[in-house]
Protein backbone atom coordinates (compact mmCIF):
# COMPACT_ATOMS: atom_id res chain seq x y z
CA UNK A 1 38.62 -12.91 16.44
CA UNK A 2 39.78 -9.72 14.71
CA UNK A 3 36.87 -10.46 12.07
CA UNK A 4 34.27 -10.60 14.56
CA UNK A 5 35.22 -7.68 16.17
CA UNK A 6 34.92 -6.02 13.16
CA UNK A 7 31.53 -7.07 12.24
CA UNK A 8 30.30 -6.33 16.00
CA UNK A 9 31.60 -2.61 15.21
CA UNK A 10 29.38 -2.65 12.30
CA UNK A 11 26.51 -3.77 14.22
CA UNK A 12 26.90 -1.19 16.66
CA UNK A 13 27.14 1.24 14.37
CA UNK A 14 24.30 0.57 12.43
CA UNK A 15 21.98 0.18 15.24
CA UNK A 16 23.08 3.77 17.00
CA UNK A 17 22.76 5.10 13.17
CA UNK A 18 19.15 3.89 13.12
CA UNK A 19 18.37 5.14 16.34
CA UNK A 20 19.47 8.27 15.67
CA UNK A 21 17.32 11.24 17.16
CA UNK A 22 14.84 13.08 14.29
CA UNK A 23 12.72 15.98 14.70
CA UNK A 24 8.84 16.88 14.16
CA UNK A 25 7.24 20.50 13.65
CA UNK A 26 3.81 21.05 15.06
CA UNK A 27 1.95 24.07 13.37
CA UNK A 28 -0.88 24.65 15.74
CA UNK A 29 -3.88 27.25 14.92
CA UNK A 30 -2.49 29.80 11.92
CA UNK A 31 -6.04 31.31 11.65
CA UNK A 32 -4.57 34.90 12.64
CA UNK A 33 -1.66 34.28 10.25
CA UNK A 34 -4.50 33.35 6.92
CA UNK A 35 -6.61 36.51 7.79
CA UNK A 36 -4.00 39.49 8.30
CA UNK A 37 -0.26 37.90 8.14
CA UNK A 38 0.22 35.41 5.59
CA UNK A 39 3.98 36.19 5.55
CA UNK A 40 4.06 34.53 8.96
CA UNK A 41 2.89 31.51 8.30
CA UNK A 42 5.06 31.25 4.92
CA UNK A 43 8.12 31.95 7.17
CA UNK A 44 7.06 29.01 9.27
CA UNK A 45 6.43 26.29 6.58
CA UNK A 46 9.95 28.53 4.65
CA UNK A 47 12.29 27.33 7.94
CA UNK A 48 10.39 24.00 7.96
CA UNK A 49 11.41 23.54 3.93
CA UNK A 50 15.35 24.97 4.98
CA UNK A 51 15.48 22.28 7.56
CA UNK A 52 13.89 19.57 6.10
CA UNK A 53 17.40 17.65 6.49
CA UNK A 54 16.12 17.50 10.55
CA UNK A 55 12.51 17.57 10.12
CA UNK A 56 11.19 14.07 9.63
CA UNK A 57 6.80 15.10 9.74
CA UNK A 58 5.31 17.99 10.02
CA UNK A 59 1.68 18.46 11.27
CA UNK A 60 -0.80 20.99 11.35
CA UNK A 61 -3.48 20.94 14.44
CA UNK A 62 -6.40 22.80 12.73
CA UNK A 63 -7.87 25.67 12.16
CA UNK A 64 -5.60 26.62 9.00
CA UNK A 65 -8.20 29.65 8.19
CA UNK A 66 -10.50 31.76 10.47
CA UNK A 67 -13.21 32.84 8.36
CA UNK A 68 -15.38 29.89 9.05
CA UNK A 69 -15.75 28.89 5.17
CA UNK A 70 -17.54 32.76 4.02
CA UNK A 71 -14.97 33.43 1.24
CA UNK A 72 -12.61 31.26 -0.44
CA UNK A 73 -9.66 34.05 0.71
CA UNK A 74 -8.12 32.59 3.50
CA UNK A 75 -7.57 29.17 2.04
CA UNK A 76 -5.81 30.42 -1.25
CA UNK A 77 -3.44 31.33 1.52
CA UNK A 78 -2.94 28.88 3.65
CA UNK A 79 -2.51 26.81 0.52
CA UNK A 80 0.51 28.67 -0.87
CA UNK A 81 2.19 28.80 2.25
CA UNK A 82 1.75 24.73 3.19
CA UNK A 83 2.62 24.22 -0.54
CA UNK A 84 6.09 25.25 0.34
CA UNK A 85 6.66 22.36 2.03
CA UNK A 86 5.83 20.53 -1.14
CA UNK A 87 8.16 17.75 -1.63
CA UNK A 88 10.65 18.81 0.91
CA UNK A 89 9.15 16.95 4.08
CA UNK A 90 5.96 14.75 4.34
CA UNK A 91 3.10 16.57 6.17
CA UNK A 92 -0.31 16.66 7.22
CA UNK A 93 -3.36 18.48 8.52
CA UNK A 94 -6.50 17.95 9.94
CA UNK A 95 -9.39 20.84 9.99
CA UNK A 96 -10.64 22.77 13.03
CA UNK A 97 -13.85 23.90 13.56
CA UNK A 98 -12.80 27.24 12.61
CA UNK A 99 -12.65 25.58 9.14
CA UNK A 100 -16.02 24.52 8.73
CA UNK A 101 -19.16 26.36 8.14
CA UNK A 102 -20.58 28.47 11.06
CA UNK A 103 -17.33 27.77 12.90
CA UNK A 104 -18.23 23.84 13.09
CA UNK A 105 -22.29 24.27 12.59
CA UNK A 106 -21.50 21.48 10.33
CA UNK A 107 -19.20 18.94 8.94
CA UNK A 108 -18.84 20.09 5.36
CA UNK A 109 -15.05 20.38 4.12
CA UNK A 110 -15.51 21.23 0.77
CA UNK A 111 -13.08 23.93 0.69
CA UNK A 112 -10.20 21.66 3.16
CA UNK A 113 -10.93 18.98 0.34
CA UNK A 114 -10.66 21.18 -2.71
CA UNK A 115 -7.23 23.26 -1.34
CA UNK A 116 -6.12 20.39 0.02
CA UNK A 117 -7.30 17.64 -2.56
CA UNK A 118 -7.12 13.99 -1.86
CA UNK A 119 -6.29 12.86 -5.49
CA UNK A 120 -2.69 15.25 -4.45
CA UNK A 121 -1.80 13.56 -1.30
CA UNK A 122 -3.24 10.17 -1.96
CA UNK A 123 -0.53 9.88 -4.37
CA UNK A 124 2.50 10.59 -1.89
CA UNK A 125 4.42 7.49 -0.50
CA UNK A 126 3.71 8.19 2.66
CA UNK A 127 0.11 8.49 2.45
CA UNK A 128 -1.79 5.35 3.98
CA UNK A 129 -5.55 5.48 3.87
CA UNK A 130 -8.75 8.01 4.62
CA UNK A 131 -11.90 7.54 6.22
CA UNK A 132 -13.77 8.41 3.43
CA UNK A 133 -12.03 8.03 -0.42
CA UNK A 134 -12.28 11.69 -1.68
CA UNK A 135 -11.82 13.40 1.63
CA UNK A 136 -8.77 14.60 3.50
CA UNK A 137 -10.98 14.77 6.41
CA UNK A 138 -9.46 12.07 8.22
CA UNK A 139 -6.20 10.24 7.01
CA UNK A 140 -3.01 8.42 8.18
CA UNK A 141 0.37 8.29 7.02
CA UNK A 142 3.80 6.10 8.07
CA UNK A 143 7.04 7.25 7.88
CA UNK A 144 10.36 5.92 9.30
CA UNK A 145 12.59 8.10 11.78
CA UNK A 146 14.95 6.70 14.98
CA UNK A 147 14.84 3.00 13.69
CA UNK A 148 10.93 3.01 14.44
CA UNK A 149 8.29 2.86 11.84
CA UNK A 150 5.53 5.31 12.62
CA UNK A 151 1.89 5.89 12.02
CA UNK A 152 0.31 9.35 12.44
CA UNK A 153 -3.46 9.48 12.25
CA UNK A 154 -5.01 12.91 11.73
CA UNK A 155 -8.65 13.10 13.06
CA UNK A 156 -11.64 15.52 12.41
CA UNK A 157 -12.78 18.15 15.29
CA UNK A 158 -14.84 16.58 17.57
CA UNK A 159 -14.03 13.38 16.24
CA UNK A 160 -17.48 11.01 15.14
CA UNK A 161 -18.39 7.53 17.08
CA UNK A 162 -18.11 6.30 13.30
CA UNK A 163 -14.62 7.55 13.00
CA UNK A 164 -12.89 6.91 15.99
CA UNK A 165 -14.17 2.63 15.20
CA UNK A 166 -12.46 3.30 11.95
CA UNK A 167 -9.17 4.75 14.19
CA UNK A 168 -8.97 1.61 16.13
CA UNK A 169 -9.07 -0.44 13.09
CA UNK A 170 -6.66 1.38 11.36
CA UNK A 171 -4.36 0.86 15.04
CA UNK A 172 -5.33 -2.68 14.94
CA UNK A 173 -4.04 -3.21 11.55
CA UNK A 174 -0.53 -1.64 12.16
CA UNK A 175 0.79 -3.08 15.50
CA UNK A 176 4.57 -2.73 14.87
CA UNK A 177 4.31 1.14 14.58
CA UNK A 178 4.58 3.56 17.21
CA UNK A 179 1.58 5.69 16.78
CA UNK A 180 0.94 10.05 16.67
CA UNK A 181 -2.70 11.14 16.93
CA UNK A 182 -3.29 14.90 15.36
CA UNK A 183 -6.93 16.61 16.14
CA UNK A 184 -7.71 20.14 16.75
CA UNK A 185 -9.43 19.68 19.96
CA UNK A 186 -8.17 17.02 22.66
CA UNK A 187 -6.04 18.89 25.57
CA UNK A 188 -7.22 21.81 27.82
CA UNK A 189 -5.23 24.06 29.09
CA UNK A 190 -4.93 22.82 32.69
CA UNK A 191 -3.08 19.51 31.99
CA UNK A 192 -5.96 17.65 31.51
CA UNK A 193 -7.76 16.21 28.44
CA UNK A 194 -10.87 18.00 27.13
CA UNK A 195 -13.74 17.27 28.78
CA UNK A 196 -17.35 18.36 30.95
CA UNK A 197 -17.28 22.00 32.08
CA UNK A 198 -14.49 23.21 29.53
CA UNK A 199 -14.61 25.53 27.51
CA UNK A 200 -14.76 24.90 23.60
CA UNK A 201 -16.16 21.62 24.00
CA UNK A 202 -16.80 20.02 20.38
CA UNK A 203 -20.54 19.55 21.87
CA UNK A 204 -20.94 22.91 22.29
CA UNK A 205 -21.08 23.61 18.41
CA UNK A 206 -23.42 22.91 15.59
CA UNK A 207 -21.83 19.33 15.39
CA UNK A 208 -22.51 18.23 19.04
CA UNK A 209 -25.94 18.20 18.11
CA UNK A 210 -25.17 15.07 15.93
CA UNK A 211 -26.11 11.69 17.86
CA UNK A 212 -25.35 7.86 16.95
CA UNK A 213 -22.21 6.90 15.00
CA UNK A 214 -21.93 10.69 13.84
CA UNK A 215 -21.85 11.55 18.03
CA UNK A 216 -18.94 14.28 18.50
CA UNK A 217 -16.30 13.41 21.26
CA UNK A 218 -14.03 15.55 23.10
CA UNK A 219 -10.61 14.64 24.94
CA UNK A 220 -11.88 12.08 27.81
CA UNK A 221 -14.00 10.35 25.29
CA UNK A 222 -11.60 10.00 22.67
CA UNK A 223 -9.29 8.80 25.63
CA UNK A 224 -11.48 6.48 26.73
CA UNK A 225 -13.09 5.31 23.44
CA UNK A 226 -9.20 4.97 21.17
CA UNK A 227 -6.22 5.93 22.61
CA UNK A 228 -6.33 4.30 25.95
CA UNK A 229 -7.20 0.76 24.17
CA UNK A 230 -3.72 0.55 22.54
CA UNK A 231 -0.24 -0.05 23.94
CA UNK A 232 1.46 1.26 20.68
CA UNK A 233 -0.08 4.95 20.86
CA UNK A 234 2.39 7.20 22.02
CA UNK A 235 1.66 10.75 20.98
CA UNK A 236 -1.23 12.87 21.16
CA UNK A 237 -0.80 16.41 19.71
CA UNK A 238 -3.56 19.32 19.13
CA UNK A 239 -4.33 22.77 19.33
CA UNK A 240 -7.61 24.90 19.81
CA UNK A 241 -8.13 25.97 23.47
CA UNK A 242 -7.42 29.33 24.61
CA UNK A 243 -6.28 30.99 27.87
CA UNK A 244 -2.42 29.76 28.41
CA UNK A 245 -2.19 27.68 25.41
CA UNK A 246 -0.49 25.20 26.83
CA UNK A 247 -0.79 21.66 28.25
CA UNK A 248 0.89 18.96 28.73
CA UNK A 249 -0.50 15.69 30.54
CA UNK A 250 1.10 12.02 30.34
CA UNK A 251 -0.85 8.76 31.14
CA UNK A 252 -0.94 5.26 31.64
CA UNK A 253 -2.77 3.90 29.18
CA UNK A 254 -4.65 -0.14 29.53
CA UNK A 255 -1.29 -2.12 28.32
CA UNK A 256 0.87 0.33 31.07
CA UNK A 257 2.41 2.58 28.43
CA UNK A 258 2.61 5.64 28.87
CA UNK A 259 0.82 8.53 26.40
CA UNK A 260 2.38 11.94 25.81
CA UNK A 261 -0.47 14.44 25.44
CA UNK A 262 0.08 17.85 24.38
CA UNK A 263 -1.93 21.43 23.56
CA UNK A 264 0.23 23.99 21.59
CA UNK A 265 -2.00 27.06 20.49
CA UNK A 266 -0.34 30.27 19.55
CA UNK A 267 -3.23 32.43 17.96
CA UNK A 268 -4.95 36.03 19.31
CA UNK A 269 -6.63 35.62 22.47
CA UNK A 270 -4.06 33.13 23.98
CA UNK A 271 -2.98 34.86 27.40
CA UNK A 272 0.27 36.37 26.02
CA UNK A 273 0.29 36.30 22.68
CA UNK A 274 -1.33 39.37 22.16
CA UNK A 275 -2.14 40.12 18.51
CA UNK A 276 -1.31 36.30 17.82
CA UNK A 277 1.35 37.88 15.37
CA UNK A 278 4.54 36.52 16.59
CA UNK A 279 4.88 32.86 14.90
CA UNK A 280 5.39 30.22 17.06
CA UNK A 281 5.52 26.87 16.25
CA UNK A 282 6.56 23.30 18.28
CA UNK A 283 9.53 21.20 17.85
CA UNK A 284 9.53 17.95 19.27
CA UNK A 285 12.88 16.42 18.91
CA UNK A 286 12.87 12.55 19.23
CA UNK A 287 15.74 10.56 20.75
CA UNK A 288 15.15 6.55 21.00
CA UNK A 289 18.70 5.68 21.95
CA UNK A 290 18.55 8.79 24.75
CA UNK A 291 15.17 7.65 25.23
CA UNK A 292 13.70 11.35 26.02
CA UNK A 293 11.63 13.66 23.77
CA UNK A 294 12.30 17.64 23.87
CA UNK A 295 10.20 20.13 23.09
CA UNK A 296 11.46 23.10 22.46
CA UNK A 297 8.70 26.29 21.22
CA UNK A 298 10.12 28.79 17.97
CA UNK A 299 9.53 31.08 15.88
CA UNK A 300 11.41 31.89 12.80
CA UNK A 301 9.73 34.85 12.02
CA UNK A 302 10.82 36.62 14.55
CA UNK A 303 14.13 34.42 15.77
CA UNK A 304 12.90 33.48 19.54
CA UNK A 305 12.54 30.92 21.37
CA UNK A 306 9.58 30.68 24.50
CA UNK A 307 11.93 28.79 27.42
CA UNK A 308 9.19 28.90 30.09
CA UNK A 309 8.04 25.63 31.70
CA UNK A 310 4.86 24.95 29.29
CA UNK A 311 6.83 25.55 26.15
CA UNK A 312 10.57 24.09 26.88
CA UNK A 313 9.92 21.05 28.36
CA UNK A 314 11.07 17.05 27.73
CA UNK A 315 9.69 13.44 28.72
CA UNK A 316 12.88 10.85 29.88
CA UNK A 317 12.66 7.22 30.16
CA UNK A 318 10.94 7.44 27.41
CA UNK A 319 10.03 3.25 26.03
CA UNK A 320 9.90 3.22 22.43
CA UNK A 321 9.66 -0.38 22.42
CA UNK A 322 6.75 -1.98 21.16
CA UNK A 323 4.84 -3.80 24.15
C-alpha cells in the first residue's frame, strides 16, 4: 500500500511538473526601433536572452525594418539585435509589408532571406519545414512547453491562396499539437479580424493586385479559409494596424474550440505611443494546469508595464486538450 502511494506521488508530481505554466514574447512592429533607435529593440531581444529560463518562443509579427527594402541599413540592424537571441531561446519572424519593396508592391524578400537566411535556421532543432526551400518567407517550428507539444506557423502578409493550402496541410499533418499562427496582418483594432472597409487591408497594396493561387487574404479570409477548419488551432497573434493598437477577439471555431486572436502594435502613429520610442513588447504567460493565459504588455527599456484593459488582460477556462 505504502509502495503505491509512493508511486501515485510520483505520478502526480510529474504530471503538475509537465504542466507547468511557460511564457512567450511577442515582438510586434520594431520598424521605428530599425530606423532611429536600434538600442530599443536590442534591449528587448537583451531581456528576452536574460530570461530565456521563462521564455519558451519568441515571435516577431512583421515589419522588422521600415524602409520598405531602399537600403540594406535597417536590416543590418534588426539582424544584430534578433541575433542576440541566438541560441538562448528558439524564435521566429515573419515579414510585413513594410519589409518588402514599395511597402508590399511586391513579394520579393531577398533582403528577409539573406539577413535572415534559411540555410541558418533550417538547421535549428526546432525548425520544421518552409513553403518554399530557400525562403524564410513562410515556416513552422514545434517546441514543447506545459506538457503540450506545439506548432507555430509563421505566414507571409497578406497571406497567398497557394500558401494558406500549404498551412492546412502542414495542420493536417500535425494533429497532436496545439497550434500558434504568426502574420503581420490578421486583427483590427476593434476586436474584430481584418476585413472589408478596414484600413490596411493586404488588398489595398501592390500584392492585392495578385489573383489565383497567389490571391492575398486578409483576417476573415484567412479565418474562413485555415484557422476556422481546425480544432487544434489555438492562437492567432499579429501586428500591423494602427489607431489603438490593440485587439483582442476569441471564437468558436467548426470543431467548437475556441481561438484566441490578438493585435499587439506598438510603433509611431499608434494612438498613444507617440514617437513609437518607448519599447513595448507582449508576454503571454501560459498555464495548462490553471487553464488561463495572461497577457501582460512590457517594456524593458524603459521598466513599465501598460495595465489598461487592451494590454493586461487573460483568457480562463482555457481547454488545452486536444479535441
Amino acid at each position: 500500500m505504502k509502495k503505491l502511494s509512493i508511486l501515485l506521488a510520483i505520478i502526480l508530481l510529474t504530471s503538475c511538473s509537465s504542466r507547468k505554466a511557460f511564457k512567450i514574447a511577442l515582438l510586434p512592429d520594431t520598424q521605428t526601433y530599425t530606423q532611429n533607435n536600434p538600442e530599443i529593440f536590442e534591449a528587448q531581444t537583451k531581456w528576452v536572452s536574460d530570461n530565456s529560463n521563462r521564455i519558451s518562443f519568441v515571435l516577431h509579427q512583421g515589419d522588422i525594418t521600415n524602409n520598405d527594402c531602399k537600403t540594406e541599413d535597417q536590416w543590418i540592424v534588426a539582424a544584430k539585435a534578433m541575433s542576440i537571441m541566438d541560441g538562448k531561446v528558439p524564435y521566429a519572424l515573419v515579414a510585413g509589408n513594410h519589409d518588402l519593396p514599395g511597402c508590399a508592391s511586391n513579394r520579393n524578400t531577398e533582403y528577409l532571406n539573406k539577413y535572415f537566411p534559411y540555410k541558418k535556421y533550417s538547421q535549428l532543432p526546432y525548425f520544421g519545414g518552409a513553403y518554399e526551400d530557400g525562403k524564410i518567407d513562410n515556416t513552422w517550428y514545434t517546441f514543447k512547453a506545459g506538457g503540450i507539444n506545439w506548432l507555430v506557423l509563421c505566414l507571409e502578409f497578406g497571406p497567398r491562396n497557394c500558401v494558406l493550402d500549404w498551412a492546412n496541410d502542414v495542420i493536417d499533418k500535425h494533429p497532436k499539437h496545439k497550434i500558434i499562427i504568426n502574420t503581420h496582418a490578421y486583427m483590427y483594432s476593434d476586436d474584430t479580424r481584418m476585413g472589408a472597409g478596414d484600413d490596411w487591408l493586404p488588398k489595398a497594396y501592390g500584392i492585392g493586385k495578385d489573383t489565383g493561387e497567389n490571391t492575398a487574404n486578409d483576417g476573415e479570409q484567412m479565418w474562413d479559409k485555415l484557422v476556422r477548419k481546425h480544432s487544434n488551432i489555438m492562437i492567432v497573434v499579429s501586428g500591423h494596424v494602427l489607431h489603438r493598437g490593440a485587439g483582442t477577439l476569441v471564437s468558436k471555431g467548426d470543431h467548437g474550440n475556441e481561438v484566441y486572436q490578438m493585435l499587439a502594435n506598438y510603433q509611431g502613429g499608434v494612438n498613444g505611443a507617440g514617437n513609437g520610442k518607448e519599447g513595448y513588447l507582449r508576454i503571454l504567460t501560459i498555464d495548462p494546469a490553471k487553464k488561463r493565459i495572461d497577457i501582460k504588455t512590457y517594456s524593458p527599456y524603459i521598466n513599465q508595464f501598460k495595465t489598461d484593459s487592451y494590454q493586461q488582460f487573460s483568457f480562463e477556462n482555457v481547454n488545452f486538450d486536444l479535441n
